[in-house]
PDB file of N, CA and C in Angstrom:
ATOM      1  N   UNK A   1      54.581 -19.118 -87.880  1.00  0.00           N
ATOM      2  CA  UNK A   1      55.233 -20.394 -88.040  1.00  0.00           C
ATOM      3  C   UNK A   1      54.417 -21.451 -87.312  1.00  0.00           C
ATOM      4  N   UNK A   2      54.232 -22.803 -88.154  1.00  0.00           N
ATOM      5  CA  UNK A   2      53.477 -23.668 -87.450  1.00  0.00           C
ATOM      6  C   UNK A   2      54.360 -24.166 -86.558  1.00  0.00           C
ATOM      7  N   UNK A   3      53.115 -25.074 -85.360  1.00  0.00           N
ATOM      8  CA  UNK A   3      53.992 -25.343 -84.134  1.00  0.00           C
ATOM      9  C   UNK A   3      54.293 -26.952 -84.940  1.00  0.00           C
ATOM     10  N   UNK A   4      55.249 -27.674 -84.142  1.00  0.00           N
ATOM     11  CA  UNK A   4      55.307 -29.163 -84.316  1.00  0.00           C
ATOM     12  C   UNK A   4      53.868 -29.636 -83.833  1.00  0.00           C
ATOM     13  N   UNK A   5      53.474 -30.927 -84.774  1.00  0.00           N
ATOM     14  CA  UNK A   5      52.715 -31.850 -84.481  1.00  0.00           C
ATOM     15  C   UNK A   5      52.564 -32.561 -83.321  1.00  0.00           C
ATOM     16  N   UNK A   6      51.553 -32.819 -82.335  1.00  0.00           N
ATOM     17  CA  UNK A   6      51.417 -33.691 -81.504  1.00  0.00           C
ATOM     18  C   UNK A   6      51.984 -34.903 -82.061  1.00  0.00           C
ATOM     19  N   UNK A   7      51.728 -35.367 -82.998  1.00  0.00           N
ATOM     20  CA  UNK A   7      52.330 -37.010 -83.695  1.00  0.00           C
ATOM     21  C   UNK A   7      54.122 -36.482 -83.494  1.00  0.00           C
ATOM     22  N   UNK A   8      54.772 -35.585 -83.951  1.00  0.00           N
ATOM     23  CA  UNK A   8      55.826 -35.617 -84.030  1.00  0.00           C
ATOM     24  C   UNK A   8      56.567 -35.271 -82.885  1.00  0.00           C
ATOM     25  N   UNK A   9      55.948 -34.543 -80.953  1.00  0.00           N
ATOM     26  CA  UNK A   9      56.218 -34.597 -80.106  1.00  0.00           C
ATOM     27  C   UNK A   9      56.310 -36.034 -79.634  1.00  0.00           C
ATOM     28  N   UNK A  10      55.077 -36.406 -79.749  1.00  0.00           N
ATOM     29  CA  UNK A  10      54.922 -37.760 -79.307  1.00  0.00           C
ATOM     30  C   UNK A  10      56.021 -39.105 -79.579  1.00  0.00           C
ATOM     31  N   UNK A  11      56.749 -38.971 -80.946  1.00  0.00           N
ATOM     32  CA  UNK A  11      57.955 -39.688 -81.189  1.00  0.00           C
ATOM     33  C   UNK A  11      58.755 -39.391 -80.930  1.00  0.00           C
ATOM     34  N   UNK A  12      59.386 -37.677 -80.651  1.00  0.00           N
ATOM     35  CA  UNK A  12      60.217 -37.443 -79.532  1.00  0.00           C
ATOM     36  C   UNK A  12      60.265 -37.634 -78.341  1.00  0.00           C
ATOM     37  N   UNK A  13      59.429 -38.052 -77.314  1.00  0.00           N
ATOM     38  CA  UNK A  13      59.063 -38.526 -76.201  1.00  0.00           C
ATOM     39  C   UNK A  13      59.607 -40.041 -76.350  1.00  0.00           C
ATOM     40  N   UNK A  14      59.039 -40.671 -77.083  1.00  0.00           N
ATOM     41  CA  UNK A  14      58.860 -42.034 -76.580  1.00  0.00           C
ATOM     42  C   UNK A  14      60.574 -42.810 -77.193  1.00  0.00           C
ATOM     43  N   UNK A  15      61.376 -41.421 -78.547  1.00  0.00           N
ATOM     44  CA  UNK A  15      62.542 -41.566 -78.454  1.00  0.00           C
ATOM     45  C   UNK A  15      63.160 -41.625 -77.280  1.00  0.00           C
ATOM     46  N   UNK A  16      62.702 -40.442 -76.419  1.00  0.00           N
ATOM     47  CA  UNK A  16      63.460 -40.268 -74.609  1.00  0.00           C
ATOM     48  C   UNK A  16      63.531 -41.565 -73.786  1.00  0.00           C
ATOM     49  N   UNK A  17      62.587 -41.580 -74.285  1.00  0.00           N
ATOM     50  CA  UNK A  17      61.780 -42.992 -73.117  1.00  0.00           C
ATOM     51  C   UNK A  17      62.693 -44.355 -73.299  1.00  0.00           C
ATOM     52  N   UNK A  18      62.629 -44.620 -74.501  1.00  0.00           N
ATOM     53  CA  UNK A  18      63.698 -45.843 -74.941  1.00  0.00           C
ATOM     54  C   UNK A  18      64.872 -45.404 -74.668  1.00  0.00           C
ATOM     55  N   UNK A  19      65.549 -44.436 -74.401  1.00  0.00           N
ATOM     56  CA  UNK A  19      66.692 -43.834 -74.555  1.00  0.00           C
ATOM     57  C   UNK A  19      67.421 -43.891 -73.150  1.00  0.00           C
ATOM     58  N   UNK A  20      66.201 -43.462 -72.252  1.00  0.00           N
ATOM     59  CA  UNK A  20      66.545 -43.662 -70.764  1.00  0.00           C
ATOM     60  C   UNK A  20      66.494 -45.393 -70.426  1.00  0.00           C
ATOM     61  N   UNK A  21      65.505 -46.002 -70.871  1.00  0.00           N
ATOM     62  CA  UNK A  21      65.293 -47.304 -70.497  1.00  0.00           C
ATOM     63  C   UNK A  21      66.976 -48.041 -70.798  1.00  0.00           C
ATOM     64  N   UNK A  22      67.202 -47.687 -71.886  1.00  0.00           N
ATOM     65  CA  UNK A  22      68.467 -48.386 -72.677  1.00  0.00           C
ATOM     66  C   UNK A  22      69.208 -47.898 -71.367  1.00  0.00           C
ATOM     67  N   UNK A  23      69.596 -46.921 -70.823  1.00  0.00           N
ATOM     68  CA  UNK A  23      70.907 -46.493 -70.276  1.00  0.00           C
ATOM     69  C   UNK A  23      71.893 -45.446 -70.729  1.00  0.00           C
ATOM     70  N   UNK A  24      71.610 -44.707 -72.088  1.00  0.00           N
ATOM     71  CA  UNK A  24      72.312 -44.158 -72.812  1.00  0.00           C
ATOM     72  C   UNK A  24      71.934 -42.557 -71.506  1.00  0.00           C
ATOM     73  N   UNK A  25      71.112 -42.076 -71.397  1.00  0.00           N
ATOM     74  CA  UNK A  25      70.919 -41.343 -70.443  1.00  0.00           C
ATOM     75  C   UNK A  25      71.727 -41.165 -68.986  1.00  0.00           C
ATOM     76  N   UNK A  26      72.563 -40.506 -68.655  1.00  0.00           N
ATOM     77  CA  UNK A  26      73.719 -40.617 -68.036  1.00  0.00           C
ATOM     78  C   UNK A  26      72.847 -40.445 -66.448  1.00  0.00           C
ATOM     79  N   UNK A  27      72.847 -41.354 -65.285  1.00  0.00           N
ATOM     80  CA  UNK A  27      72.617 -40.859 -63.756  1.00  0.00           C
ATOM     81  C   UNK A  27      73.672 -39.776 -63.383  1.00  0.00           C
ATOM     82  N   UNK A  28      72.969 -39.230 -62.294  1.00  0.00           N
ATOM     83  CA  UNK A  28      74.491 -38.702 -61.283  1.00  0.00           C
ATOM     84  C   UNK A  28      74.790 -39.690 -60.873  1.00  0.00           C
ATOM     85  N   UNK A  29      76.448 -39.196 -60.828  1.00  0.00           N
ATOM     86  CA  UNK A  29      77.245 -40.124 -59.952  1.00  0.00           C
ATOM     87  C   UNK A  29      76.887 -39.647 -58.135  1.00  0.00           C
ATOM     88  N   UNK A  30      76.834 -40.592 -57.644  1.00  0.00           N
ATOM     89  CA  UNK A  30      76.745 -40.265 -55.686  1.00  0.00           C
ATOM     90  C   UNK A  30      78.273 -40.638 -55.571  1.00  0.00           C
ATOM     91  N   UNK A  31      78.719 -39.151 -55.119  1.00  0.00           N
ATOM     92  CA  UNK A  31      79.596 -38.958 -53.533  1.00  0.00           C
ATOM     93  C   UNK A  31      79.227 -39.558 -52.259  1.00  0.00           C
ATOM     94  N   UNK A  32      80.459 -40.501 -52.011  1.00  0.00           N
ATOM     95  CA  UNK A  32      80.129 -41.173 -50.861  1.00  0.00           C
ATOM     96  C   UNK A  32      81.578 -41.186 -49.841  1.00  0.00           C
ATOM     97  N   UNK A  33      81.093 -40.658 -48.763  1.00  0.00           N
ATOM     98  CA  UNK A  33      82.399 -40.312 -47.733  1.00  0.00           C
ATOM     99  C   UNK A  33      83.211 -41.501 -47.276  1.00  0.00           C
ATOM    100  N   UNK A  34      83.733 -41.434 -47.367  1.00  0.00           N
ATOM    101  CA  UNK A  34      84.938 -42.332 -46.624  1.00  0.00           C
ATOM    102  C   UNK A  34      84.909 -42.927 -44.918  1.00  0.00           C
ATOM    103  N   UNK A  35      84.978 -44.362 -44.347  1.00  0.00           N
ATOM    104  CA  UNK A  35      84.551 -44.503 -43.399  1.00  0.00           C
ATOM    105  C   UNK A  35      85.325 -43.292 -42.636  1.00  0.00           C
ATOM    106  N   UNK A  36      86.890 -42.759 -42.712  1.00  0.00           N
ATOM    107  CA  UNK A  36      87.471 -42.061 -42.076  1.00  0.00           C
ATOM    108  C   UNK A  36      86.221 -40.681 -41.648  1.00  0.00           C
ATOM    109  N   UNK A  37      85.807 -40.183 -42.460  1.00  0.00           N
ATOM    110  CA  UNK A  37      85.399 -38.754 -42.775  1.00  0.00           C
ATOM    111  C   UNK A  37      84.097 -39.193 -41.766  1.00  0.00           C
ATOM    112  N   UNK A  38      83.463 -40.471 -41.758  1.00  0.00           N
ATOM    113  CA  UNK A  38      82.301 -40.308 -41.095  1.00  0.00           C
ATOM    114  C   UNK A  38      82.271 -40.574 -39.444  1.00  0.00           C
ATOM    115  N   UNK A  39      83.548 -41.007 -39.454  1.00  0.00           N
ATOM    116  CA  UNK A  39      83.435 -40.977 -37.841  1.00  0.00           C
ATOM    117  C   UNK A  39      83.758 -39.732 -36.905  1.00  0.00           C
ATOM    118  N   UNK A  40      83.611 -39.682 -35.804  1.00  0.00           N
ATOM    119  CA  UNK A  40      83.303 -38.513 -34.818  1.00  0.00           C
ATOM    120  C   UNK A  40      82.660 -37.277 -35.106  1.00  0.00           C
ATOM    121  N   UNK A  41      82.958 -36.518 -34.625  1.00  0.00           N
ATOM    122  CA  UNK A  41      81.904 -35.101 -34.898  1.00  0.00           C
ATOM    123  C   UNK A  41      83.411 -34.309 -35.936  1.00  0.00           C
ATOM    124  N   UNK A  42      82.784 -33.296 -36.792  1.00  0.00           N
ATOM    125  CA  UNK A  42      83.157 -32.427 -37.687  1.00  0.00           C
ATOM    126  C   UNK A  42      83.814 -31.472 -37.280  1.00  0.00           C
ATOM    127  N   UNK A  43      85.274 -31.080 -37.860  1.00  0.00           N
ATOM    128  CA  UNK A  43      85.919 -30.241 -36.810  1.00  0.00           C
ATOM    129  C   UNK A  43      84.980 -28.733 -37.277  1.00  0.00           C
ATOM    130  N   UNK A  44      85.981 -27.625 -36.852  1.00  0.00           N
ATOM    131  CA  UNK A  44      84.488 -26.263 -37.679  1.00  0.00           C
ATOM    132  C   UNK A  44      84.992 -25.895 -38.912  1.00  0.00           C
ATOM    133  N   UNK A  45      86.184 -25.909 -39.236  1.00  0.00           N
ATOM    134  CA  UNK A  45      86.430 -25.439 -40.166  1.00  0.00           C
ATOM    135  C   UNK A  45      86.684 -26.276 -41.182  1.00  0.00           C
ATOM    136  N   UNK A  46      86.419 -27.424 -41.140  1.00  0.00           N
ATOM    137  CA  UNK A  46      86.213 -28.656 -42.382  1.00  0.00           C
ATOM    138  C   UNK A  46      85.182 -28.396 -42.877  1.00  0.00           C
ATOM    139  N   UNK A  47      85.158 -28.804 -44.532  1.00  0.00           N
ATOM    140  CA  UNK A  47      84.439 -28.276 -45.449  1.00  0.00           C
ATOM    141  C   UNK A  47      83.602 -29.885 -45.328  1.00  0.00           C
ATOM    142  N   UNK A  48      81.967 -29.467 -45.445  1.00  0.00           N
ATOM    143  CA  UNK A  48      81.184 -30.737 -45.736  1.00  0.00           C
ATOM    144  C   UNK A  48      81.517 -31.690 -47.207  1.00  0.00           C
ATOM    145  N   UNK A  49      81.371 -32.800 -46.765  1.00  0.00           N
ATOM    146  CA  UNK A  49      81.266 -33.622 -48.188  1.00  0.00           C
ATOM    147  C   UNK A  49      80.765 -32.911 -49.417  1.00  0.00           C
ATOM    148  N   UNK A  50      81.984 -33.205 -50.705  1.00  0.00           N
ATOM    149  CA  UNK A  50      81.292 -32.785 -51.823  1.00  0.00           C
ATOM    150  C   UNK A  50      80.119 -33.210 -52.657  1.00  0.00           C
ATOM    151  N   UNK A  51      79.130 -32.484 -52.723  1.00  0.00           N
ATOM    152  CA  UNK A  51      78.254 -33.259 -53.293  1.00  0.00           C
ATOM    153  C   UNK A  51      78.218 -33.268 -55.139  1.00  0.00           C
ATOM    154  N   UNK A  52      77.807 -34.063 -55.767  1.00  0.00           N
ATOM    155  CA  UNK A  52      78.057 -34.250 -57.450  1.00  0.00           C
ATOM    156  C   UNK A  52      76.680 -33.186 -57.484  1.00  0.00           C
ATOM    157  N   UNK A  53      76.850 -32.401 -58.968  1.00  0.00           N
ATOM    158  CA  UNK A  53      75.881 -31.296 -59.084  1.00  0.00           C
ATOM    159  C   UNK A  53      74.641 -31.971 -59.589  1.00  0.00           C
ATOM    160  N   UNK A  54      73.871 -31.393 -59.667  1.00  0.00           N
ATOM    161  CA  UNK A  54      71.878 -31.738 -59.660  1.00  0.00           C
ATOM    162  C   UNK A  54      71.953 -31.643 -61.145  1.00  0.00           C
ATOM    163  N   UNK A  55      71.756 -33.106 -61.414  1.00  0.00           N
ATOM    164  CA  UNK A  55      71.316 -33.257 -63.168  1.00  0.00           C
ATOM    165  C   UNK A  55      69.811 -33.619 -62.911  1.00  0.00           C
ATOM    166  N   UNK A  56      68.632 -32.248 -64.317  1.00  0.00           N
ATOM    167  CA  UNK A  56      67.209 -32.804 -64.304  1.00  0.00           C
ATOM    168  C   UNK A  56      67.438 -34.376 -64.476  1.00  0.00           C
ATOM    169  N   UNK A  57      66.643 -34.943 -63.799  1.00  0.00           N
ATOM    170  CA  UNK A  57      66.281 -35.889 -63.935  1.00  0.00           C
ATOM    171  C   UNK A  57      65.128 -36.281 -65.557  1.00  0.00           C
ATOM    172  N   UNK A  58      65.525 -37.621 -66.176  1.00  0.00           N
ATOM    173  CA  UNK A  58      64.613 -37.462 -66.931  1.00  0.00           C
ATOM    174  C   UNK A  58      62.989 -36.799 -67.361  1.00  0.00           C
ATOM    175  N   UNK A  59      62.551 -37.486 -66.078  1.00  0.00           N
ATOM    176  CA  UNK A  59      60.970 -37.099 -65.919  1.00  0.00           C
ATOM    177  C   UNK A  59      60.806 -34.970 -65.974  1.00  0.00           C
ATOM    178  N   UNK A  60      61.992 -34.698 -65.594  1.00  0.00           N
ATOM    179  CA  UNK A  60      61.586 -33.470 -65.521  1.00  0.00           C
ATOM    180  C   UNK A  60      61.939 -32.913 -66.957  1.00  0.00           C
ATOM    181  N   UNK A  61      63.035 -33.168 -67.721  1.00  0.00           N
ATOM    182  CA  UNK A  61      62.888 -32.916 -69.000  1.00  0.00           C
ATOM    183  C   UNK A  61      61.993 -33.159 -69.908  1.00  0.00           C
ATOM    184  N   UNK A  62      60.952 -34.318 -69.557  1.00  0.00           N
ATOM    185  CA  UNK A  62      59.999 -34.781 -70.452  1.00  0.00           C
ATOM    186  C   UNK A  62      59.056 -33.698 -70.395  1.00  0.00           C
ATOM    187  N   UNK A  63      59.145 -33.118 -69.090  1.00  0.00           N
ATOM    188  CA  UNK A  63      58.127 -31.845 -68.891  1.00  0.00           C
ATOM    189  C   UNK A  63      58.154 -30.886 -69.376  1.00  0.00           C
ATOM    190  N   UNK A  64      59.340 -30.356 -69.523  1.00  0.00           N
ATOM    191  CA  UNK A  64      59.584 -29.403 -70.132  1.00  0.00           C
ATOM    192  C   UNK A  64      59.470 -29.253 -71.707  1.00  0.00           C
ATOM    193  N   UNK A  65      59.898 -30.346 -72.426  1.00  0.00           N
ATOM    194  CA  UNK A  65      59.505 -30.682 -73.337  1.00  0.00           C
ATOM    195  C   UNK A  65      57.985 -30.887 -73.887  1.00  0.00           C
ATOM    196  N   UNK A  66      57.153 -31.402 -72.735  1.00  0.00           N
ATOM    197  CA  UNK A  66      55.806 -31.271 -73.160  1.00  0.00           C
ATOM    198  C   UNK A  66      55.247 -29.753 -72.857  1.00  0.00           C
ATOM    199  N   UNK A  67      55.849 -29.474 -71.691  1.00  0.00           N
ATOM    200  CA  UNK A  67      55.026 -27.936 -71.481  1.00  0.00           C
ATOM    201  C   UNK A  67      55.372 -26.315 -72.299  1.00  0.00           C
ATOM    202  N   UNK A  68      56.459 -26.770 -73.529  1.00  0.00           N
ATOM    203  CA  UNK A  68      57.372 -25.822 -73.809  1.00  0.00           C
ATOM    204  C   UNK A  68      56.367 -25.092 -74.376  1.00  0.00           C
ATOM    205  N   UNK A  69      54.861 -24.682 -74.852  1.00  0.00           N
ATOM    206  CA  UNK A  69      53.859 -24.132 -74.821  1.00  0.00           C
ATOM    207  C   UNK A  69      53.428 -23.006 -73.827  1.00  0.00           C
ATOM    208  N   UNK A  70      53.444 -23.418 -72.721  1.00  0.00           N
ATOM    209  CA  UNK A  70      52.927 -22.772 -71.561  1.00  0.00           C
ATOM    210  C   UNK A  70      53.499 -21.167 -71.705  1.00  0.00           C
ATOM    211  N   UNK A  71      54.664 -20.914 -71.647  1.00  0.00           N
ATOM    212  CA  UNK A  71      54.974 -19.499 -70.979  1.00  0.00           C
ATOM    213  C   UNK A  71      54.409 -18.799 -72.427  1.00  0.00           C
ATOM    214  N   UNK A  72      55.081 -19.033 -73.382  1.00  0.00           N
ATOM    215  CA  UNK A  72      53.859 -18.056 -74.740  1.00  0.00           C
ATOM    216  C   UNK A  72      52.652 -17.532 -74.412  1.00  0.00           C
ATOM    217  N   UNK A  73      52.093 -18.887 -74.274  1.00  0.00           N
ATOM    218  CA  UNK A  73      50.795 -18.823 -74.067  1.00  0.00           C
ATOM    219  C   UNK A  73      50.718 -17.855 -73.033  1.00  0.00           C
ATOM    220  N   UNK A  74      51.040 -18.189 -71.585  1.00  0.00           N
ATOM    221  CA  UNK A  74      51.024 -17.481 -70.616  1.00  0.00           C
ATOM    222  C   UNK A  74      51.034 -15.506 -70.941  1.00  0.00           C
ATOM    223  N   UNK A  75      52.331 -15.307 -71.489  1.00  0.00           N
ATOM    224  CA  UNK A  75      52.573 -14.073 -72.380  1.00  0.00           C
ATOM    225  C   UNK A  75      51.447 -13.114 -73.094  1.00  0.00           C
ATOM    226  N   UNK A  76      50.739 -13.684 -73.632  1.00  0.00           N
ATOM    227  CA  UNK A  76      49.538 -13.753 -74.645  1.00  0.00           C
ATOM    228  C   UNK A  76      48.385 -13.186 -73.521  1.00  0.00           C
ATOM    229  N   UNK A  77      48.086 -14.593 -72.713  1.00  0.00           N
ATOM    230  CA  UNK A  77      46.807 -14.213 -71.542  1.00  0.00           C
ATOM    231  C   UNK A  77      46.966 -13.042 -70.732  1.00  0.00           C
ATOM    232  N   UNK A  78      48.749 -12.549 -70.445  1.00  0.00           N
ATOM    233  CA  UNK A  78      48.832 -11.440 -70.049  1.00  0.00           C
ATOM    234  C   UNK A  78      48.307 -10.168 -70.499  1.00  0.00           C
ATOM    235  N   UNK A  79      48.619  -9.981 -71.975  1.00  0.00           N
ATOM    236  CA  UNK A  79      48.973  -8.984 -73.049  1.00  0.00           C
ATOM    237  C   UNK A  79      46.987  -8.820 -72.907  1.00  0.00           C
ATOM    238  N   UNK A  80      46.721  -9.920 -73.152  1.00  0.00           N
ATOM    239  CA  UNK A  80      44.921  -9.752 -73.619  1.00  0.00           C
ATOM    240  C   UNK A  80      44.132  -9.334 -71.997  1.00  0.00           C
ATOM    241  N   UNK A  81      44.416  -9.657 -71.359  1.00  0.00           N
ATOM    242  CA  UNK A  81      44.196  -9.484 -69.513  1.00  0.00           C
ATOM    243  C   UNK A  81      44.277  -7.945 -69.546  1.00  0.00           C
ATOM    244  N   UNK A  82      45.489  -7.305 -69.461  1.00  0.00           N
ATOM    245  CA  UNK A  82      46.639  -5.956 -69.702  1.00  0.00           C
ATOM    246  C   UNK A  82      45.463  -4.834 -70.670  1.00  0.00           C
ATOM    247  N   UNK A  83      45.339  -5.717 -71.801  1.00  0.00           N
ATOM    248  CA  UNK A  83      44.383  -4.431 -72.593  1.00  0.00           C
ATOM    249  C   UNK A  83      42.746  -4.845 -72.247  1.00  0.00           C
ATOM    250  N   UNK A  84      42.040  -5.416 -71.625  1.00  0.00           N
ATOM    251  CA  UNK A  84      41.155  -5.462 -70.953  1.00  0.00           C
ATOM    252  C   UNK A  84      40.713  -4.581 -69.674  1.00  0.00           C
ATOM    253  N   UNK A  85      41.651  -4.655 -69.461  1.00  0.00           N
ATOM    254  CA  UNK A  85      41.628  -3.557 -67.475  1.00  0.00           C
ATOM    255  C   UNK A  85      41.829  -2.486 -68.381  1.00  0.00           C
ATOM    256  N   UNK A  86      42.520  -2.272 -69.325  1.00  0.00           N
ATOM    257  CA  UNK A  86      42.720  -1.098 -69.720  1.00  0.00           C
ATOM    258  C   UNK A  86      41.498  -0.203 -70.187  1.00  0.00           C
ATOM    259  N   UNK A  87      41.220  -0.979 -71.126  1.00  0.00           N
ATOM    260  CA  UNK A  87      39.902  -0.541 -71.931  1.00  0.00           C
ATOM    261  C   UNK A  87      38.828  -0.075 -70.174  1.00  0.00           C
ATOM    262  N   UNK A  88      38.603  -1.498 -69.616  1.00  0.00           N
ATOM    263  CA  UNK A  88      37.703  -1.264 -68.820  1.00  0.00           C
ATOM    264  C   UNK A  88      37.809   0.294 -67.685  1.00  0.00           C
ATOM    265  N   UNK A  89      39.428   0.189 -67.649  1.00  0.00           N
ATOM    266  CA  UNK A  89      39.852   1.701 -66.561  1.00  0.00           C
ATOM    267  C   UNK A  89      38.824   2.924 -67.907  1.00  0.00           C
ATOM    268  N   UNK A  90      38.747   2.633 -69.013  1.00  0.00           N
ATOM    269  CA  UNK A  90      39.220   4.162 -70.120  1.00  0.00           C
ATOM    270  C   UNK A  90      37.439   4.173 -70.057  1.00  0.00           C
ATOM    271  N   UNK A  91      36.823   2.590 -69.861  1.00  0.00           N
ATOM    272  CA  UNK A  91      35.286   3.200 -69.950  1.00  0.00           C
ATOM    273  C   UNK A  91      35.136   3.498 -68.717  1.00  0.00           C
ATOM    274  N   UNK A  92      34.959   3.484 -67.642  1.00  0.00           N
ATOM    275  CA  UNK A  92      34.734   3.569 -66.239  1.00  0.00           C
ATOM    276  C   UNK A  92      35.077   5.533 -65.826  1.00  0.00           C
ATOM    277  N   UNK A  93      36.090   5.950 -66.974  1.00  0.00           N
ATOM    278  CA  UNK A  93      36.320   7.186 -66.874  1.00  0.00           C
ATOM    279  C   UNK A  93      35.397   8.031 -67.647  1.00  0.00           C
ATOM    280  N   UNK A  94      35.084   7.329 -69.095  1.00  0.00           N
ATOM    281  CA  UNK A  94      34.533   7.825 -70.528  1.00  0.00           C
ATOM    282  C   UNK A  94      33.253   8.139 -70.014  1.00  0.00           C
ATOM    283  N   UNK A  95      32.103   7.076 -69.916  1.00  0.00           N
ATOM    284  CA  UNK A  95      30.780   6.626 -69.266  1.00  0.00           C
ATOM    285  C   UNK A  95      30.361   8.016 -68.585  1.00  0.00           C
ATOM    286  N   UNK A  96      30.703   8.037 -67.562  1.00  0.00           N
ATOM    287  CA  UNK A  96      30.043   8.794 -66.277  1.00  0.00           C
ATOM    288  C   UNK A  96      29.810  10.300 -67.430  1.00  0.00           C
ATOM    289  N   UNK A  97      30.959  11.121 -67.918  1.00  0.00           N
ATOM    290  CA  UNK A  97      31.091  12.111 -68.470  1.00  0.00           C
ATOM    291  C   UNK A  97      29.280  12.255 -69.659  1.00  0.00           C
ATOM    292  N   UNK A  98      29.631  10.778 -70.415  1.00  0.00           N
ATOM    293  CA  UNK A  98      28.477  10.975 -71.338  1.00  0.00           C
ATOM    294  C   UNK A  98      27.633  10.940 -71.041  1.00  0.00           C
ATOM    295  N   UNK A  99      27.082  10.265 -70.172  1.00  0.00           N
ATOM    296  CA  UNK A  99      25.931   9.699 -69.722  1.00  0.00           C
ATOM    297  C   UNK A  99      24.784  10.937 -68.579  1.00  0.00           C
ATOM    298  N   UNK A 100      26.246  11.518 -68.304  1.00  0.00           N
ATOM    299  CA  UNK A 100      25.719  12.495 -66.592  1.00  0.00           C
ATOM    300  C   UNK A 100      25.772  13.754 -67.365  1.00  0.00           C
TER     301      UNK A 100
END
């Protein structure tokens, strides 16, 4: 199966891009304590401020999106690496026998 086009990544990107610029792209919201909560020291068994959960940030989705290549690939360099040592273990054994 062919991969997508660089031309047709590239308009998905720069869709993102306008997309975040506009605002349609949602921030985290920040948790922010209450003057009550911030004064004196913390008793022990009070639970710390809640914090709002970790949304990627745009920039890091763009990455992922551009790098969604990599681990295949990666996969591949293994597999070809993997039967290389191999071969090389099977001559390193083969050799000596014929040769000596």
């Amino acid at each position: 199966m062919a991969k997508k086009s660089r031309r047709a990544k590239a308009k998905q990107r720069a869709r993102m891009a306008r997309a975040a610029e506009r605002g349609h792209l949602q921030q985290p919201a920040v948790v922010e304590e209450s003057p009550s909560q911030q004064a004196g020291p913390m008793p022990a068994k009070q639970s710390p401020a809640k914090v709002s959960p970790r949304v990627p940030s745009s920039k890091t989705r763009d990455l992922t999106g551009r790098y969604q290549y990599v681990i295949p690939e990666m996969k591949r360099i293994g597999i070809i690496a993997g039967a290389i040592i191999l071969v090389l273990i099977i001559l390193s054994l083969v050799l000596p026998s014929i040769l000596g």
